[in-house]
Structure formats: C-alpha cells, structure tokens
Protein backbone atom coordinates (compact mmCIF):
# COMPACT_ATOMS: atom_id res chain seq x y z
CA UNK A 1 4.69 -37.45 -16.22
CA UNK A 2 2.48 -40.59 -16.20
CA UNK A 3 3.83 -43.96 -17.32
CA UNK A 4 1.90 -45.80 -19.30
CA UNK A 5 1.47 -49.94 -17.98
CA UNK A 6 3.21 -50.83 -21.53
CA UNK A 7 5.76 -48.88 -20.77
CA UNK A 8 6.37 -49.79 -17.12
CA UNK A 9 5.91 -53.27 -18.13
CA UNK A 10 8.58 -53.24 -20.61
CA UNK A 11 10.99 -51.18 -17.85
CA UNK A 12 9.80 -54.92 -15.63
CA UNK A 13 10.68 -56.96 -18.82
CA UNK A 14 14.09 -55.16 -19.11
CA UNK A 15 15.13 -55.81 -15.35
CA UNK A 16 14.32 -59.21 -15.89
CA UNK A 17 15.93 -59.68 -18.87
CA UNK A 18 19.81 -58.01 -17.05
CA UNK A 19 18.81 -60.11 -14.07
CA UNK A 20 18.92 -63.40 -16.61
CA UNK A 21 21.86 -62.68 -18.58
CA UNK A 22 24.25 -61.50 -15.46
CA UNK A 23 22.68 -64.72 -13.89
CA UNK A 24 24.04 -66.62 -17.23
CA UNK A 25 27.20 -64.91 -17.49
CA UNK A 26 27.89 -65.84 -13.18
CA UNK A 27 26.95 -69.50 -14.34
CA UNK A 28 29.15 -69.97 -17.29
CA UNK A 29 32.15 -68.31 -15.27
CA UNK A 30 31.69 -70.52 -11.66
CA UNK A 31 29.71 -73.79 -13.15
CA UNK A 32 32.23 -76.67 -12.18
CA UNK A 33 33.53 -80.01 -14.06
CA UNK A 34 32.16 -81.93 -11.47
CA UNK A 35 28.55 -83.12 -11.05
CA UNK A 36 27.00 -81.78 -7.62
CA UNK A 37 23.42 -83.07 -6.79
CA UNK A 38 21.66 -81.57 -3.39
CA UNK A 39 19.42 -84.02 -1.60
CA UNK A 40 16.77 -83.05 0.88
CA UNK A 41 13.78 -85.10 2.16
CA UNK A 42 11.02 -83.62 3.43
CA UNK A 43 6.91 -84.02 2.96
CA UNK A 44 5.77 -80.94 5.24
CA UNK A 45 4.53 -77.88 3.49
CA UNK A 46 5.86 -75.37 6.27
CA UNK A 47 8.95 -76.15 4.42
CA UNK A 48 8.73 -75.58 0.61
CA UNK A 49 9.76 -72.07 0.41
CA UNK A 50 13.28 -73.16 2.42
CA UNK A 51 13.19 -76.23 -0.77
CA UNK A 52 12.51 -73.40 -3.27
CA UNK A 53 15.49 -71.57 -2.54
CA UNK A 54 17.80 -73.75 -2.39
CA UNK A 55 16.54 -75.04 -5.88
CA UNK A 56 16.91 -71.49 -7.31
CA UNK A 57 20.43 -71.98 -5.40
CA UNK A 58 21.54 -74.85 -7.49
CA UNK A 59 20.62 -73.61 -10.65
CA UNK A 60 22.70 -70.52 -10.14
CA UNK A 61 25.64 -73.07 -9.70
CA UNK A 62 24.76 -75.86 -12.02
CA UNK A 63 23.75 -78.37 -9.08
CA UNK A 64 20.91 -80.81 -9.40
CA UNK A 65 18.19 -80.51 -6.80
CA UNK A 66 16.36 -84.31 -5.43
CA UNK A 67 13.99 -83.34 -3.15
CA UNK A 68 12.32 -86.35 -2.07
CA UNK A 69 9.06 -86.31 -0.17
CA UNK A 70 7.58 -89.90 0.11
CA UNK A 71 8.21 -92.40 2.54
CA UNK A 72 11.01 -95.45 2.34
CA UNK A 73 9.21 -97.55 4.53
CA UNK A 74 11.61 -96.63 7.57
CA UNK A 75 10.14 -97.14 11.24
CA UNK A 76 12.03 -93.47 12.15
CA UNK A 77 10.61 -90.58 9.70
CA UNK A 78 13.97 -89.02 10.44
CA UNK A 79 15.99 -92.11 8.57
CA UNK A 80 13.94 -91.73 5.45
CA UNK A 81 16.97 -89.34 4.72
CA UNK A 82 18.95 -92.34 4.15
CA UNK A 83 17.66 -94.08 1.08
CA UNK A 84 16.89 -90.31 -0.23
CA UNK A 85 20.71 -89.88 -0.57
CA UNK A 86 21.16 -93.95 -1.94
CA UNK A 87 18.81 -93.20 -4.40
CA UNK A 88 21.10 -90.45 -5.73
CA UNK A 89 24.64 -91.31 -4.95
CA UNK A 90 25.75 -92.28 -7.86
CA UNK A 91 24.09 -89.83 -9.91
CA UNK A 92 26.72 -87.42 -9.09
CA UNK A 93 29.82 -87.05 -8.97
CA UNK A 94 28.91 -85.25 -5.09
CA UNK A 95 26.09 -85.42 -2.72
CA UNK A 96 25.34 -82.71 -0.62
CA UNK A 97 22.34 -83.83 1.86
CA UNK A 98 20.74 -80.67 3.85
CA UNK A 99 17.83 -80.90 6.29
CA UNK A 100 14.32 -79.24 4.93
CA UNK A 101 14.84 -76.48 7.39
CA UNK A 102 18.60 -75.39 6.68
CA UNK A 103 18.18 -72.64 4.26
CA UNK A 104 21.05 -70.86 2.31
CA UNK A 105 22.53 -67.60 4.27
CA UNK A 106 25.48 -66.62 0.71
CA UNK A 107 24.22 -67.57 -2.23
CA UNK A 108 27.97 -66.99 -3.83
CA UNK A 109 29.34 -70.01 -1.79
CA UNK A 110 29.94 -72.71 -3.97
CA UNK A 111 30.18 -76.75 -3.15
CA UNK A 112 33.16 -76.64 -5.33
CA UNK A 113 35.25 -74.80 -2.61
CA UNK A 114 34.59 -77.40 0.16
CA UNK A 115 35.25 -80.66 -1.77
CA UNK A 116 38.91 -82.38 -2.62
CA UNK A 117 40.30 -85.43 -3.58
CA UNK A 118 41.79 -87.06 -0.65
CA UNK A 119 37.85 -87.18 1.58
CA UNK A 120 34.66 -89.10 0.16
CA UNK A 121 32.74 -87.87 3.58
CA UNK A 122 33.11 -84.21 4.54
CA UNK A 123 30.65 -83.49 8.12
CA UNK A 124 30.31 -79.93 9.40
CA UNK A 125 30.45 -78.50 13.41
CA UNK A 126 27.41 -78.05 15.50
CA UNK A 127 28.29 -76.67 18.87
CA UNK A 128 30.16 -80.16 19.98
CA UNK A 129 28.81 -82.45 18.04
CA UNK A 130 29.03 -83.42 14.47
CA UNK A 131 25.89 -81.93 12.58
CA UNK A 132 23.43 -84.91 11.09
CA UNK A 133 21.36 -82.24 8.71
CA UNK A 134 24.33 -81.20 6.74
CA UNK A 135 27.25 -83.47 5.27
CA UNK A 136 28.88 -83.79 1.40
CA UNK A 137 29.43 -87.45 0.08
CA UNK A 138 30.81 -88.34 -2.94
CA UNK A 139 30.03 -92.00 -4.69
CA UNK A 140 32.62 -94.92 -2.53
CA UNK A 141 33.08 -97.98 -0.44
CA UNK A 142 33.44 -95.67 2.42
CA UNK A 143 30.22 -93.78 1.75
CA UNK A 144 28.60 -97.13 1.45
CA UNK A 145 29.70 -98.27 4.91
CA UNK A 146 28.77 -94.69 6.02
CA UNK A 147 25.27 -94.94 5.09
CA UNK A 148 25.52 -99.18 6.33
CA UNK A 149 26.62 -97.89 9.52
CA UNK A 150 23.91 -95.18 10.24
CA UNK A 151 21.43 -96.75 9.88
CA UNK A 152 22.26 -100.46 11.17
CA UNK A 153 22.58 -99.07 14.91
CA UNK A 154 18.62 -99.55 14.87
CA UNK A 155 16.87 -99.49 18.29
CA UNK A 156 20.13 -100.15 19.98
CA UNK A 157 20.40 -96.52 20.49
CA UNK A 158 17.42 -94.03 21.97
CA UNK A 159 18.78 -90.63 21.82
CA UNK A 160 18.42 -89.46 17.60
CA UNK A 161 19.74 -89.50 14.25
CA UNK A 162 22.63 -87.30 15.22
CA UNK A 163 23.91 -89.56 17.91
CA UNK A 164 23.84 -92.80 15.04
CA UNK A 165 25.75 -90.21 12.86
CA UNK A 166 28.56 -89.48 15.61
CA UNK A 167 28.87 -93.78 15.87
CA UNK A 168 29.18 -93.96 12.34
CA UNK A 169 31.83 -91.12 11.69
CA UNK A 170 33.74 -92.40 14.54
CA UNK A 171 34.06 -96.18 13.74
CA UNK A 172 35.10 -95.18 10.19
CA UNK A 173 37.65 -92.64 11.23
CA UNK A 174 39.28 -93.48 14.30
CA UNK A 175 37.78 -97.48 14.23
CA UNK A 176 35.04 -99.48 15.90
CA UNK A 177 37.04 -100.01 19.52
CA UNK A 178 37.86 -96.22 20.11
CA UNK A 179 34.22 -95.04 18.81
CA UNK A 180 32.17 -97.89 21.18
CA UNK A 181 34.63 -97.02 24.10
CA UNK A 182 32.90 -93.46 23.85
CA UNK A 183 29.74 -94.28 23.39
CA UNK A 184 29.91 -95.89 27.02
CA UNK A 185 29.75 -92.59 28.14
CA UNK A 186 26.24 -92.53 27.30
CA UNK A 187 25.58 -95.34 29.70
CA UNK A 188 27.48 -93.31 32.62
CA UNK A 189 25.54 -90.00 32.60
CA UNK A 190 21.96 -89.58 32.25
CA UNK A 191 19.69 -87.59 29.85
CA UNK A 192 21.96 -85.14 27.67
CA UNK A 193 24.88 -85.65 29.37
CA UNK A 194 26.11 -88.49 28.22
CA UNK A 195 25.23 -87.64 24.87
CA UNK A 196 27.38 -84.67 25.24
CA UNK A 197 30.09 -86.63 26.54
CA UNK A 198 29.81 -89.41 23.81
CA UNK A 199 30.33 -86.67 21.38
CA UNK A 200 32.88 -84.82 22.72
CA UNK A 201 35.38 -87.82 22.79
CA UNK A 202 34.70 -88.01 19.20
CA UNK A 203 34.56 -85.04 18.18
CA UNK A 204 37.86 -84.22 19.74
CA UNK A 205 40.12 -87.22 18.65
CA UNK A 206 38.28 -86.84 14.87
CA UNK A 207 39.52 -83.02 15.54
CA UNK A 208 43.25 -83.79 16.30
CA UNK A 209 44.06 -86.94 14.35
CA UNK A 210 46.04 -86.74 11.06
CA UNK A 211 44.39 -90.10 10.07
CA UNK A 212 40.37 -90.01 9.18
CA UNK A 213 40.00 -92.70 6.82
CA UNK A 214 38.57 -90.16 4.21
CA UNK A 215 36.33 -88.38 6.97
CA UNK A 216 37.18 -84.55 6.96
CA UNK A 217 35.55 -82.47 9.53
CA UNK A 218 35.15 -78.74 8.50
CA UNK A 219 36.00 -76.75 11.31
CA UNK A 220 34.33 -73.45 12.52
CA UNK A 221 31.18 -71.93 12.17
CA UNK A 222 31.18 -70.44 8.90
CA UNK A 223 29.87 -73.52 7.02
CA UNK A 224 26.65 -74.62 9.01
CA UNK A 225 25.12 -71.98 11.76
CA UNK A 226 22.72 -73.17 14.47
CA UNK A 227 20.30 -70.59 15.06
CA UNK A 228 18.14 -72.84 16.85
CA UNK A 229 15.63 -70.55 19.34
CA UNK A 230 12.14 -70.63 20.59
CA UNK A 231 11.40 -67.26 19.08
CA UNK A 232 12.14 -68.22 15.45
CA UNK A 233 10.46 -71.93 16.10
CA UNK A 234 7.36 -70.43 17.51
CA UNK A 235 6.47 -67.14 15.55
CA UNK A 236 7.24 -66.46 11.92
CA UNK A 237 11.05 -64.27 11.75
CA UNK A 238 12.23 -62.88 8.28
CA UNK A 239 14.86 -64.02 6.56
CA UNK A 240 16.45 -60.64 6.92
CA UNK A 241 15.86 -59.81 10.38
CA UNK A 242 17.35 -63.63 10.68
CA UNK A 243 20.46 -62.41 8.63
CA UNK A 244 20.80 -59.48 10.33
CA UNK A 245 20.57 -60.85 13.70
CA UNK A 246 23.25 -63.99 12.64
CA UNK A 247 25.17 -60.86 11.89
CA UNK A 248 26.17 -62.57 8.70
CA UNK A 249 29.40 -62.83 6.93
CA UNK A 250 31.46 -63.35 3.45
CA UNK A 251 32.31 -67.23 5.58
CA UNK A 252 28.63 -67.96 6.11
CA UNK A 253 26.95 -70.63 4.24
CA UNK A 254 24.20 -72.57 5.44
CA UNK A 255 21.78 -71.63 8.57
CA UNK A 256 19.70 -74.18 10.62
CA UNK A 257 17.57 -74.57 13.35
CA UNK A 258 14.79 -72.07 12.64
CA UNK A 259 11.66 -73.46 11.46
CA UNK A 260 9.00 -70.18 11.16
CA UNK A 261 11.06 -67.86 8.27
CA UNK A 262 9.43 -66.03 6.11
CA UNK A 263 11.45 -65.00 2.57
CA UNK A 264 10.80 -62.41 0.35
CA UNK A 265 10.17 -63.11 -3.38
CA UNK A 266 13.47 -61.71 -4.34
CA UNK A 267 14.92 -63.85 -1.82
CA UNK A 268 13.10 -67.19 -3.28
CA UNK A 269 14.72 -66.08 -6.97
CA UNK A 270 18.10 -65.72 -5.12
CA UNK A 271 18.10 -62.11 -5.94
CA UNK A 272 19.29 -61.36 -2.65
C-alpha cells in the first residue's frame, strides 16, 4: 500500500509532537528550584555541534546555556574561561563551567544531584589531578577568591591552566603554606613529573581531609571521563562507537578529551 507524503508527513508531525510533550512532562517533573546556568567558552567551529548538545541538554533540565565566544583580552586563550564564568556568576543560583570539547555521555543526569549546601566549589577527578574543564560554582566570597587565585598565578607558572587550578584549590582548602610546599615539587623533577607530583600531594590531602573550606572533590570516574586518544583527536569517531567503546554506564556524565566526534541528529535533539 503506498503512503501518500501528507500522510507520512503527518505520521513525522505526530512523532514530533509525543517527542515534545514526554519532553514537557520529564521537564515539569525534574526542573529544580534552583537556577543552574552552564558556561562554556569557545570560538572554534570544530566545536559547535559538542555546544549544541549540551544546549538541547539544558533545556531538557531548565538550565541556562552562556556560551561565550569572543575574547577578554587575556594574554592565554585558555584563561578567557575566566571572565566567561564572572560574567555569569551571579546570574545563577549555580555555575557549571565545561570545556567546548566535553560533551554529555546521560542526558538523565541532572546538576541538581551533585550540588549541596555546605560546598560553593565542587571540582571533579582526572586520572591524578583535579580536572580544569569541568567544575560547579555557586555565587560566594570563596568563588571570588577561586577565580582571584587562578588567574593571579600569571607567568609565574609554565606548565597550563590545570596546574593554576590545582594552586588555587589547594590554597583555599588545605591553605597557602601546605599548597606552595607542593608545588616545590615542580621545581625538583623535570618535565611532567613534577607536575604529577605537585598534584598528587594535593590531590591526596584534598582527598583525605574532613576540612575543605567549601571545596568538595567528587570522587570516581563516573562524573567526568577522559577519553583522551590520538585516534579520536586525529580522525572523526561517532558518538556511539565513542559510547560504546567508554562502555558507558547509568554513573556516567560528562566525557572529555576527544576532539573529532561526529553526532547524529537525534543525538544533537537529545533524543538519544
């Protein structure tokens, strides 16, 4: 039996139209008293379609999306991050600030779930260090000194963003004498290593002291997964075969690291 292309198009209109209201109805039952805005900065094409889900992400959940993509002024492209999430901080009640090429692995996880009332700076795991392209913040003096801190180190220190990140988490939450003690470790090993070092005797004091100042370190890989390979940064990998290969699960959040995916259009509409 042949359909005719009114017909078929009003089958189309149908889907869309049970895609939109179950898309309403998972809104109205998860959408959150609190106001959560995601930040990214980024002005490189390559990286829209990551941007576009992650804005089809936050209006499943009610968030507010600031993608900035014009320079601050900063000497280091990578610190332009900074004033992105100033401009916004107290917008929101929370500030989640992602890197342009994290991209969302569960749609269903919620910002809601990772938040509470006793932290104003929540950092995530990456391997040993603490990860730069992925943090919540909420409006504070402590997030204030946060962002002070990161970006006052200047020159000073030559390794990257995520080393000035480490400093700044570990003079607010275990104070400036313990933090600058490790970061002599840089000065004692060359190349990596003494950026691994430095790290490592933050991240493991931060990891066993009952006392953060408001830091909170989420533990684990479920929240932020490095996927960081020359495969996926040198030829174009689908989101899928990504997924598949992460082997992903209900804990999984947020993926990073791989800068040549390729998403489907039901995956840009958070469809899947």
């Amino acid at each position: 039996m042949k359909t005719s292309s009114k017909s078929a198009l009003l089958v189309l209109t149908g889907v869309a139209c049970i895609f939109i209201v179950e898309q309403t109805r998972f809104l109205q039952k998860t959408k959150s008293p609190l106001r959560f805005g995601i930040v990214i900065y980024s002005d490189k094409e390559e990286y829209l379609p990551y941007i576009q889900r992650w804005s089809c992400y936050a209006r499943l959940h009610g968030y507010r999306l600031h993608h900035e993509n014009t320079s601050f002024g900063v000497e280091d492209v990578r610190f332009n991050k900074i004033p992105s999430i100033r401009k916004h901080l107290f917008e929101e009640d929370w500030i989640m600030f992602i890197d342009a090429d994290s991209y969302v692995l569960n749609i269903s996880k919620r910002l809601e779930d990772y938040v509470d009332n006793t932290s104003d700076l929540i950092v995530a795991m990456r391997g040993i260090e603490i990860a730069s392209g992925y943090f919540l913040i909420r409006p504070s003096t402590l997030a204030n000194q946060f962002l002070s801190l990161w970006e006052s180190q200047g020159r000073a220190f030559v390794n990257s963003d995520n080393e000035h990140l480490v400093l700044a988490v570990g003079i607010l939450a275990l104070g400036r004498d313990y933090a600058l003690n490790c970061y002599e470790k840089v000065k004692l090993k060359p190349n990596g290593d003494g950026y691994r070092a430095f790290a490592d005797c933050v991240v493991e004091k931060l990891k066993n002291s009952s006392n953060t100042g408001g830091v909170k370190i989420l533990q684990g890989t479920g929240p932020w997964r490095d996927y960081e390979t020359a495969e996926c940064n040198i030829q174009n990998t689908s989101f899928m075969s990504l997924k598949e290969q992460l082997s992903v699960s209900s804990d999984d959040f947020i993926g990073e690291g791989c800068k040549k995916l390729t998403f489907s259009a039901e995956e840009l509409a958070c469809v899947l």
